[in-house]
Protein backbone atom coordinates (compact mmCIF):
# COMPACT_ATOMS: atom_id res chain seq x y z
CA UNK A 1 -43.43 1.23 -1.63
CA UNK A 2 -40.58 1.60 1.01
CA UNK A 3 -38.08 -0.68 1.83
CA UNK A 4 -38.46 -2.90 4.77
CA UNK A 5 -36.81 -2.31 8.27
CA UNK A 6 -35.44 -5.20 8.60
CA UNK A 7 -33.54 -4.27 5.30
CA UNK A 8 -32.45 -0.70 6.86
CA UNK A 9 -31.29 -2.54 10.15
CA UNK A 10 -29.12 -4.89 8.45
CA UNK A 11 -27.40 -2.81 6.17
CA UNK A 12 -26.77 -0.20 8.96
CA UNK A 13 -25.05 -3.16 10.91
CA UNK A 14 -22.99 -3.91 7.73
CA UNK A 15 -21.95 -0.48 7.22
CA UNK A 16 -19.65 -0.99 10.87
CA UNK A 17 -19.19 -4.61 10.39
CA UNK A 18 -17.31 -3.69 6.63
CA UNK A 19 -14.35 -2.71 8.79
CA UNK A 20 -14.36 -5.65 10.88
CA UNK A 21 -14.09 -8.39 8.48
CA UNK A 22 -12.59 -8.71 5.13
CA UNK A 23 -15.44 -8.15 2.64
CA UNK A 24 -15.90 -10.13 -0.34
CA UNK A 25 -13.18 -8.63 -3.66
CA UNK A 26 -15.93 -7.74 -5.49
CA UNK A 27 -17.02 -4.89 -2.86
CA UNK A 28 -13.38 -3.40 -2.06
CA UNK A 29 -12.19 -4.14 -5.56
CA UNK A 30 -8.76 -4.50 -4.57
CA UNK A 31 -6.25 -7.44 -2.84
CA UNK A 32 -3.92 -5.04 -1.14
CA UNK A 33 -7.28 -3.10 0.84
CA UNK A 34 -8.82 -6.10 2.31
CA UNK A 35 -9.10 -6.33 6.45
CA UNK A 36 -7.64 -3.32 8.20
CA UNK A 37 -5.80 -1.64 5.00
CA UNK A 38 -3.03 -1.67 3.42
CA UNK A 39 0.43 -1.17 5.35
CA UNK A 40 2.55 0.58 3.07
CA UNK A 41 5.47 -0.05 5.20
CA UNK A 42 6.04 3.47 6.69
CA UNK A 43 9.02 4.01 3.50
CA UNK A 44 9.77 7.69 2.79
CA UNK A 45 10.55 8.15 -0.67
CA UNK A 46 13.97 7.11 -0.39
CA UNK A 47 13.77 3.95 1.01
CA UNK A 48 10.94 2.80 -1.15
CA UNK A 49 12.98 3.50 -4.56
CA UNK A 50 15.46 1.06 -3.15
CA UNK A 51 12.69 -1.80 -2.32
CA UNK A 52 12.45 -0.39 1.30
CA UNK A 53 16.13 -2.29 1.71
CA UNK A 54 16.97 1.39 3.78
CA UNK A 55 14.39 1.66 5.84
CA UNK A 56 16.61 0.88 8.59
CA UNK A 57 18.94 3.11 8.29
CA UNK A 58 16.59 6.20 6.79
CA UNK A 59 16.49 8.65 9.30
CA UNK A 60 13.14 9.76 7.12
CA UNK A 61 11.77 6.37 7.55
CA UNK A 62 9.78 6.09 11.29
CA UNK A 63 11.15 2.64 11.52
CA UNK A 64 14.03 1.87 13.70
CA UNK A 65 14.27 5.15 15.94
CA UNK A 66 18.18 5.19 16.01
CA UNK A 67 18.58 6.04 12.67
CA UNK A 68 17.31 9.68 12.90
CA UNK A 69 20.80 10.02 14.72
CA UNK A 70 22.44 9.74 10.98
CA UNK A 71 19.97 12.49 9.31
CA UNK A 72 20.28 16.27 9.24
CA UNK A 73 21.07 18.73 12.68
CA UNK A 74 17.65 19.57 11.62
CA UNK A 75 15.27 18.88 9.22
CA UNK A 76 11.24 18.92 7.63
CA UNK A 77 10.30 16.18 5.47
CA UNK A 78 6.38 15.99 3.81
CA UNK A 79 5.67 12.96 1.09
CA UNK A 80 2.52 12.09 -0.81
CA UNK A 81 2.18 8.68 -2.59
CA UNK A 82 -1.01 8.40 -5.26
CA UNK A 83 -1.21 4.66 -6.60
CA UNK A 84 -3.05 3.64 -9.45
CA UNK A 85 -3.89 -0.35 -9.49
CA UNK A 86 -5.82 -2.66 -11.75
CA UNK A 87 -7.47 -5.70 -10.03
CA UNK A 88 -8.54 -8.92 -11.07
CA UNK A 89 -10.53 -11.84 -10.01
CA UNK A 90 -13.75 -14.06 -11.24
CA UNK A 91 -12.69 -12.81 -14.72
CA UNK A 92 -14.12 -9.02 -13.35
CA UNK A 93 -11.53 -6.32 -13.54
CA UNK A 94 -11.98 -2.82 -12.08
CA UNK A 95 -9.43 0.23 -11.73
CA UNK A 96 -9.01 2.52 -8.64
CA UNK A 97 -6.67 5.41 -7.82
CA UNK A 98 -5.84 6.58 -4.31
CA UNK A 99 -3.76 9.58 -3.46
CA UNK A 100 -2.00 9.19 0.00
CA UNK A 101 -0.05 11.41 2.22
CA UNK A 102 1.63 8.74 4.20
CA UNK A 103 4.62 10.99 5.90
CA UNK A 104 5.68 14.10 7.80
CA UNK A 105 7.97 14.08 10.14
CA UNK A 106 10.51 16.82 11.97
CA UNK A 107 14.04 16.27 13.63
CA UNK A 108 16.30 18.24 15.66
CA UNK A 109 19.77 17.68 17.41
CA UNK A 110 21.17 18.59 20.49
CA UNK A 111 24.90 17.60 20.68
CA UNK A 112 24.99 13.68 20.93
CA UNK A 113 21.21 13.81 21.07
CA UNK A 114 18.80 13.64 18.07
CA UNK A 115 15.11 13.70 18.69
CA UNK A 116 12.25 13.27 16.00
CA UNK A 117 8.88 13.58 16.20
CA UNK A 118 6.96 11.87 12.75
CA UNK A 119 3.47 10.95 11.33
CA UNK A 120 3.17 8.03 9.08
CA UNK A 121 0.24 6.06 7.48
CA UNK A 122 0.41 2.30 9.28
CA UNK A 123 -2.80 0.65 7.38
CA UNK A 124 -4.39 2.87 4.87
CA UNK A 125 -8.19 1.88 4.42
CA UNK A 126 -9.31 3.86 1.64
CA UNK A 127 -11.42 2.84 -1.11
CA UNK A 128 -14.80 2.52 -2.87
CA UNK A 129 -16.54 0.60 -5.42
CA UNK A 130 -20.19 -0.60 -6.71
CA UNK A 131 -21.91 -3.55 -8.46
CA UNK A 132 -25.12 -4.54 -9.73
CA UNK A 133 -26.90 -6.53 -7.29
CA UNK A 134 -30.75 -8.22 -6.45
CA UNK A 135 -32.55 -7.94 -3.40
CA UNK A 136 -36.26 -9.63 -2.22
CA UNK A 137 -38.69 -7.84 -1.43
CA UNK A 138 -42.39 -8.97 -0.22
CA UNK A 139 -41.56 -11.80 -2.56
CA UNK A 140 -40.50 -10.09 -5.72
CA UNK A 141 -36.53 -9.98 -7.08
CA UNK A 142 -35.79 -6.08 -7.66
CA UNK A 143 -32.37 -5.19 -9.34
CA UNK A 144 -30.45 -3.10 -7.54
CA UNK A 145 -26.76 -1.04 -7.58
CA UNK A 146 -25.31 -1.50 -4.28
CA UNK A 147 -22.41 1.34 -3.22
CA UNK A 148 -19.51 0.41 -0.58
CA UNK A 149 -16.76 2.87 0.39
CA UNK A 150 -14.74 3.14 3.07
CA UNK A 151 -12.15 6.29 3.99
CA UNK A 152 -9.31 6.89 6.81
CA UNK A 153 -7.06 4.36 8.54
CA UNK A 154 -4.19 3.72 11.53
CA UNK A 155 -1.64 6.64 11.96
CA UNK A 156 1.80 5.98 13.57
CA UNK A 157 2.78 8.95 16.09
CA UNK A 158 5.75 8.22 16.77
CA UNK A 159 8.55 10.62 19.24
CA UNK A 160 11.80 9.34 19.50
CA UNK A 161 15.08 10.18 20.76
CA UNK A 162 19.04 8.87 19.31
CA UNK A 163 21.83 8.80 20.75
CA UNK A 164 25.47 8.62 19.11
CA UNK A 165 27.71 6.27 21.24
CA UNK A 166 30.96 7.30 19.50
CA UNK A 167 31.64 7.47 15.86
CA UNK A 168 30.29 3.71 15.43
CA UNK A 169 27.19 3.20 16.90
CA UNK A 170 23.50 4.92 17.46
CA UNK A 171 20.94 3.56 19.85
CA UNK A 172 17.10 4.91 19.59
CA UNK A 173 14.05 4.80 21.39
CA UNK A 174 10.57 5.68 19.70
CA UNK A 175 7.20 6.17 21.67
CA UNK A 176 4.13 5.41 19.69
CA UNK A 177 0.17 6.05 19.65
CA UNK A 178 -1.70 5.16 17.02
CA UNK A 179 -4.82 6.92 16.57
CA UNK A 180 -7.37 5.79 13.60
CA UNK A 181 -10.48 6.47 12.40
CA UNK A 182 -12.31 4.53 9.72
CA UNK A 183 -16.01 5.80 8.06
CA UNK A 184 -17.41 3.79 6.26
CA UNK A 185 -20.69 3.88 3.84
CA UNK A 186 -23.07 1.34 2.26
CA UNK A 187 -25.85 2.02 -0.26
CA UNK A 188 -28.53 0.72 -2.62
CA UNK A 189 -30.07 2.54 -5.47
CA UNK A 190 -33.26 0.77 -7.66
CA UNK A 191 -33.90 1.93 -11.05
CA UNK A 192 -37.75 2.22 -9.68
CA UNK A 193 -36.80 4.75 -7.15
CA UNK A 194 -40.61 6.04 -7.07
CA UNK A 195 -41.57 2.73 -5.72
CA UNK A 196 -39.01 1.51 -4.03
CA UNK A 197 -36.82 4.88 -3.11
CA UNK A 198 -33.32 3.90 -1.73
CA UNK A 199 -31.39 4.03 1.01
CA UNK A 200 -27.79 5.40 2.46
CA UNK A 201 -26.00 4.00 5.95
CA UNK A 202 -23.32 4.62 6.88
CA UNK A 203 -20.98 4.30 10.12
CA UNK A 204 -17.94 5.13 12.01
CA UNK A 205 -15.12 3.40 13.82
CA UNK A 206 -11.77 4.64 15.61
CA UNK A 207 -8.79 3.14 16.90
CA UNK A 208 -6.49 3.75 19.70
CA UNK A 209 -3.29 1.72 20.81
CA UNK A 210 0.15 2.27 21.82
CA UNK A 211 3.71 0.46 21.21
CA UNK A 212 7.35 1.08 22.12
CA UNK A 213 10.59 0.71 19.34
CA UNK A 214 13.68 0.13 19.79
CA UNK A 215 16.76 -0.03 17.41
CA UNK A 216 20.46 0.31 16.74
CA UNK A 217 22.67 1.71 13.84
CA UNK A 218 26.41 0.28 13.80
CA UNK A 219 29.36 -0.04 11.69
CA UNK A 220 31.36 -3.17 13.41
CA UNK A 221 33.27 -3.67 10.09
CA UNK A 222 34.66 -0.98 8.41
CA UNK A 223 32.00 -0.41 5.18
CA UNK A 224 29.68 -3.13 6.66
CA UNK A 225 26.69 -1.73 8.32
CA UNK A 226 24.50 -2.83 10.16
CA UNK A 227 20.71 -1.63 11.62
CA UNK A 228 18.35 -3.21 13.47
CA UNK A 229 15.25 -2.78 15.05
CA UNK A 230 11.93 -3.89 16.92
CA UNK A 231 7.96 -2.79 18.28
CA UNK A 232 6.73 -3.75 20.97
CA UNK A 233 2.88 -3.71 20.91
CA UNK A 234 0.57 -1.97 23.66
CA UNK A 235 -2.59 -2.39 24.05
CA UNK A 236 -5.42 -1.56 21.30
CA UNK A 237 -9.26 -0.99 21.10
CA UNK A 238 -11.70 -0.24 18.28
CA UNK A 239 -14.56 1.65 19.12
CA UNK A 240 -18.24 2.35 17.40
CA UNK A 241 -17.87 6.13 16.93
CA UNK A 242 -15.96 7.59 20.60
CA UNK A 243 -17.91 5.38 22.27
CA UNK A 244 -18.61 1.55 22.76
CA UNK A 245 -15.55 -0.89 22.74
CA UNK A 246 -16.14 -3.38 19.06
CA UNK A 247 -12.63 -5.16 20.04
CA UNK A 248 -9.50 -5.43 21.92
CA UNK A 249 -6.08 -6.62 20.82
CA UNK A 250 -2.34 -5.53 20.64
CA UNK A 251 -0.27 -3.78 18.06
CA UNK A 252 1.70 -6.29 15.77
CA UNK A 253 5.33 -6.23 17.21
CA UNK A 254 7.98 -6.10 14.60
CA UNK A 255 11.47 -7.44 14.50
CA UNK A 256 13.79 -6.64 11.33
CA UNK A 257 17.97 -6.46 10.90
CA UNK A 258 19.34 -4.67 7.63
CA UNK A 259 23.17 -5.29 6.33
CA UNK A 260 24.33 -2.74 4.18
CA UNK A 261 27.90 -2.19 2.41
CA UNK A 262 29.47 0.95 1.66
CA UNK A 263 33.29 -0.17 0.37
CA UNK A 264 32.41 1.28 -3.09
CA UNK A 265 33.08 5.02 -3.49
CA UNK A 266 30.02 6.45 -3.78
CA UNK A 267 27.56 3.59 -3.53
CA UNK A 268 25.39 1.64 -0.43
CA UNK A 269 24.02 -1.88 -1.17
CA UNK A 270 21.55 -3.41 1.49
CA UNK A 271 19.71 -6.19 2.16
CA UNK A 272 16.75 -6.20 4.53
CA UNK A 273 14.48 -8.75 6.67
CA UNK A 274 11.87 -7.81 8.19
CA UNK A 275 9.02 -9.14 9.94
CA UNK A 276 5.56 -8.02 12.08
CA UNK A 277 2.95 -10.14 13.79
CA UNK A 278 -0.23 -8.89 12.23
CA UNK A 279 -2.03 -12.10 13.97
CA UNK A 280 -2.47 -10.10 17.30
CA UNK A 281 -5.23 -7.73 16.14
CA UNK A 282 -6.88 -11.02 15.44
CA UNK A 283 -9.07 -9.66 18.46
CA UNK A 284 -10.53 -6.85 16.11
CA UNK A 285 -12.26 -8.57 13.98
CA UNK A 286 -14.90 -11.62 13.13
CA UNK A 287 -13.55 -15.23 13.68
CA UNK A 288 -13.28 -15.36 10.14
CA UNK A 289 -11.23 -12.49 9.57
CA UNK A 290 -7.79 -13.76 7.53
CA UNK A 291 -4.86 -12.64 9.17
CA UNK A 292 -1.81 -13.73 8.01
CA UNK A 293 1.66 -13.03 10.00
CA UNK A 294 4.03 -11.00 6.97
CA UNK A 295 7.63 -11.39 6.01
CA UNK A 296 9.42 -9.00 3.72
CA UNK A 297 12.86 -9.32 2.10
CA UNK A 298 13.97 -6.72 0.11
CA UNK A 299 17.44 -5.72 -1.57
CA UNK A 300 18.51 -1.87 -2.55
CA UNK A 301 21.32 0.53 -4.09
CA UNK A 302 21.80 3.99 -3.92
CA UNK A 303 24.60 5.32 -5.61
CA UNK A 304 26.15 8.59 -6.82
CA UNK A 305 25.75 10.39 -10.19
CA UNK A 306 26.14 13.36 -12.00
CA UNK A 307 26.14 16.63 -10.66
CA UNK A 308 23.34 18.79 -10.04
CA UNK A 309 23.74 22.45 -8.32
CA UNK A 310 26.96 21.92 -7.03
CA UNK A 311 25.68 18.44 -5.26
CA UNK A 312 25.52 14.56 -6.45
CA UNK A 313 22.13 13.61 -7.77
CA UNK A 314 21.24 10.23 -6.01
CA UNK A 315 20.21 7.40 -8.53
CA UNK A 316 18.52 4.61 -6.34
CA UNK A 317 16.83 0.98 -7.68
CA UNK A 318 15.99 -2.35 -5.76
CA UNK A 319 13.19 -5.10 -5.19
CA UNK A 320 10.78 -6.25 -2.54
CA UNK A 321 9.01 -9.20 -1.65
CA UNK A 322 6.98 -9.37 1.24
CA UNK A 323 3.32 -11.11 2.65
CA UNK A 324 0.12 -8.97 2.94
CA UNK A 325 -1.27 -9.25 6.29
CA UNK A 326 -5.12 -9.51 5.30
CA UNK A 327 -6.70 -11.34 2.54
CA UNK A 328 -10.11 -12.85 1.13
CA UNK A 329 -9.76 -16.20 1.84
CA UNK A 330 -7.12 -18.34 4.18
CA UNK A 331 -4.24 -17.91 1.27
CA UNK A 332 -1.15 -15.20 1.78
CA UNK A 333 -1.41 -12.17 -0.36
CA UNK A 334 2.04 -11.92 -2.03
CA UNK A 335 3.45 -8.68 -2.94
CA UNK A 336 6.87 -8.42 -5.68
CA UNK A 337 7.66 -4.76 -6.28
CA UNK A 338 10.25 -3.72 -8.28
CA UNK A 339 11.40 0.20 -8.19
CA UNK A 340 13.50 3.09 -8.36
CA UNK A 341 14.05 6.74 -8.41
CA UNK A 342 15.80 9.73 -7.75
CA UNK A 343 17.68 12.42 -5.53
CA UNK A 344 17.36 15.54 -6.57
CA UNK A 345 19.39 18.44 -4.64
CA UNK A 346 17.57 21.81 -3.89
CA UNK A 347 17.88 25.55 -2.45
CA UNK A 348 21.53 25.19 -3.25
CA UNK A 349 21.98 21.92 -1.23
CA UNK A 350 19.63 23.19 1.36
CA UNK A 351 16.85 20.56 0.25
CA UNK A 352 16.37 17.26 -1.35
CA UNK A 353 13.46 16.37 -3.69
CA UNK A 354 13.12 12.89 -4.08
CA UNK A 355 11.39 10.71 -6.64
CA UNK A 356 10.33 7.13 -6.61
CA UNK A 357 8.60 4.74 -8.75
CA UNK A 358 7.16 1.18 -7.79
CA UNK A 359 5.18 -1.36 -9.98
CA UNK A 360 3.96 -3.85 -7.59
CA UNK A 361 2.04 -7.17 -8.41
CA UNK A 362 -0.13 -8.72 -6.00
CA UNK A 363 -1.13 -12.18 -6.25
CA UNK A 364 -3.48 -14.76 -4.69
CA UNK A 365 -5.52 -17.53 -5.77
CA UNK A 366 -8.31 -16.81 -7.77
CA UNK A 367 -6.94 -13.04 -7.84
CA UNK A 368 -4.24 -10.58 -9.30
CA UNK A 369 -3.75 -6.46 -8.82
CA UNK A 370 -1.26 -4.83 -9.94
CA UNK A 371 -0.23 -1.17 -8.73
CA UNK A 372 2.15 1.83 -9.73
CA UNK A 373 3.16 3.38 -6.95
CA UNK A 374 4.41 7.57 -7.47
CA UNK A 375 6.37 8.72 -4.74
CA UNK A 376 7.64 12.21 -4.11
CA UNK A 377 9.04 13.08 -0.99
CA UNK A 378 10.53 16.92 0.03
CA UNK A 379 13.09 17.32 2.81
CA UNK A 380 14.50 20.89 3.87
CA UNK A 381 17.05 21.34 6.36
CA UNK A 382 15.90 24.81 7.87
């Protein structure tokens, strides 16, 4: 017996329409994948042992495009982030791992002049997961295991250019496209496969936009720092393979400020707001699609210790509390994450290899997840 074509049709439509709408927990498994992806925040290992309190003034960190005037005369940086999260909800609990490469990014300066060109993971969309399931066919209920995955997500490209206005203040511009791609799969297996076989769809999506950054680096105080920065959405479509416009809506601007204090030999505390307007890519998806604007706070220290090939090792901690943009229902995904980590000199100062560590707890209503995040991040100055 095969399965009906109105079954085929409507799970080939679902297999698009998973990326458009926030799916139901039990088919992502996870609170921190639902909608678009998860946005990681664009943190290089650095900033995200300190609670992402540095991101602002992390020239590693595509973020505000006048701090790459404080990094390196030049410099290579590569990073790869795995997590490993337990999830919760309707008393069903399931366990996922997913190994990212969220950064890589290049720098160079030319007198007052720094320019960067980097490649960062903005919503990561990667993730799979099954469950037993029943489906009716010519009148009769026939158990079934239904597969759902999903792979690939929104890149940052981002060029920018910094530019030292004395000994006190950087101003930076960043360019930005954001190319994405997300394929996606659907399936459903019977235990009677003789009679009833099975069936596979699956389908593909990409995403195209554009936004412009600015941001500034000052000390107005002496050992009081302070960065700030913005994003200016362009224009963004989602497409059905290269082809047929799905949606049209902006990139989520984004507006944060970052104090930081240095008057301690050795030692930078910061403090960081920080907030984007995920509600413009409400366009994207269904009407129903939960999207939540997000606000993150987060507090950091990096400070000096003991020596290591001739150079300080860099012992870094903080916290971070922020809003997930997408969800399952209309409630805010929360997000606490406490970490920490490590700077490691290399090649006889040449080099730093950094190491971070994040536990993060999501909660919502009806759901919890919680996450370790491993971070290790390589920087060479050639």
């Amino acid at each position: 017996m095969r399965v009906p074509s109105f079954v085929s049709r409507s799970v080939s439509r679902a297999a698009v329409l998973v990326v458009l709408a926030a799916p139901a927990m039990r088919a992502q498994g996870a609170l921190s994948v639902q909608g678009f992806g998860y946005p990681g925040g664009q943190l290089s290992t650095r900033s995200l042992a300190t609670g992402g309190a540095l991101a602002d003034f992390d020239p590693q960190s595509p973020v505000n495009p006048a701090s790459i005037g404080s990094g390196a005369r030049a410099l290579v940086y590569v990073q790869y982030d795995p997590e490993f999260r337990t999830s919760t909800a309707g008393g069903a609990t399931s366990k996922s791992t997913v190994a990212r490469f969220p950064m890589f990014g290049i720098s160079t300066r030319a007198g007052a002049a720094t320019f960067a060109l980097s490649f960062s993971s903005y919503l990561d969309r990667t993730w799979s997961n099954s469950y037993a399931d029943t489906i009716n066919i010519s009148g009769t209920r026939v158990p079934s295991l239904v597969g759902a995955a999903s792979s690939g997500g929104i890149t940052d490209v981002r060029g920018a250019v910094a530019y030292a206005i004395g000994d006190r203040f950087v101003v930076g511009l960043g360019v930005h496209v954001f190319p994405g791609r997300n394929n996606t799969s659907i399936a459903r297996e019977f235990p009677d496969s003789a009679s009833f076989g099975g069936f596979n769809q699956s389908g593909e999506i990409t995403y195209g936009g554009t936004a412009l950054s600015l941001g500034v680096v000052g000390t107005p105080i002496e050992h009081i720092n302070i960065a700030a920065s913005a994003r200016f959405g362009g224009a963004l479509d989602v497409r059905q393979g290269d082809s047929t416009v799905l949606g049209s809506a902006r990139i989520p601007g984004r507006y944060g400020i970052t104090v930081g204090y240095d008057g301690i030999a050795g030692s930078t505390f910061s403090f960081r707001y920080n907030t984007e307007k995920f509600s413009a890519l409400k366009g994207l998806g269904t009407p129903g699609l939960p999207i939540h604007d997000a606000t993150e706070m987060a507090f950091g220290a990096e400070v000096s210790g003991p020596k290591m090939n001739n150079s300080e090792l860099a012992i870094r901690a903080g916290v971070r509390q922020r809003d997930l943009p997408f969800s399952v229902s209309t409630a805010t995904v929360k997000e606490l994450m406490y970490t920490g980590g490590l700077g490691i000199p290399v090649a006889g100062g040449k080099g730093m290899l950094d190491l971070g560590l994040a536990r993060a707890n999501r909660t919502v209503i009806g759901g919890t997840e919680q996450g370790w995040i491993v971070s290790v991040g390589l920087s060479i100055r050639p």
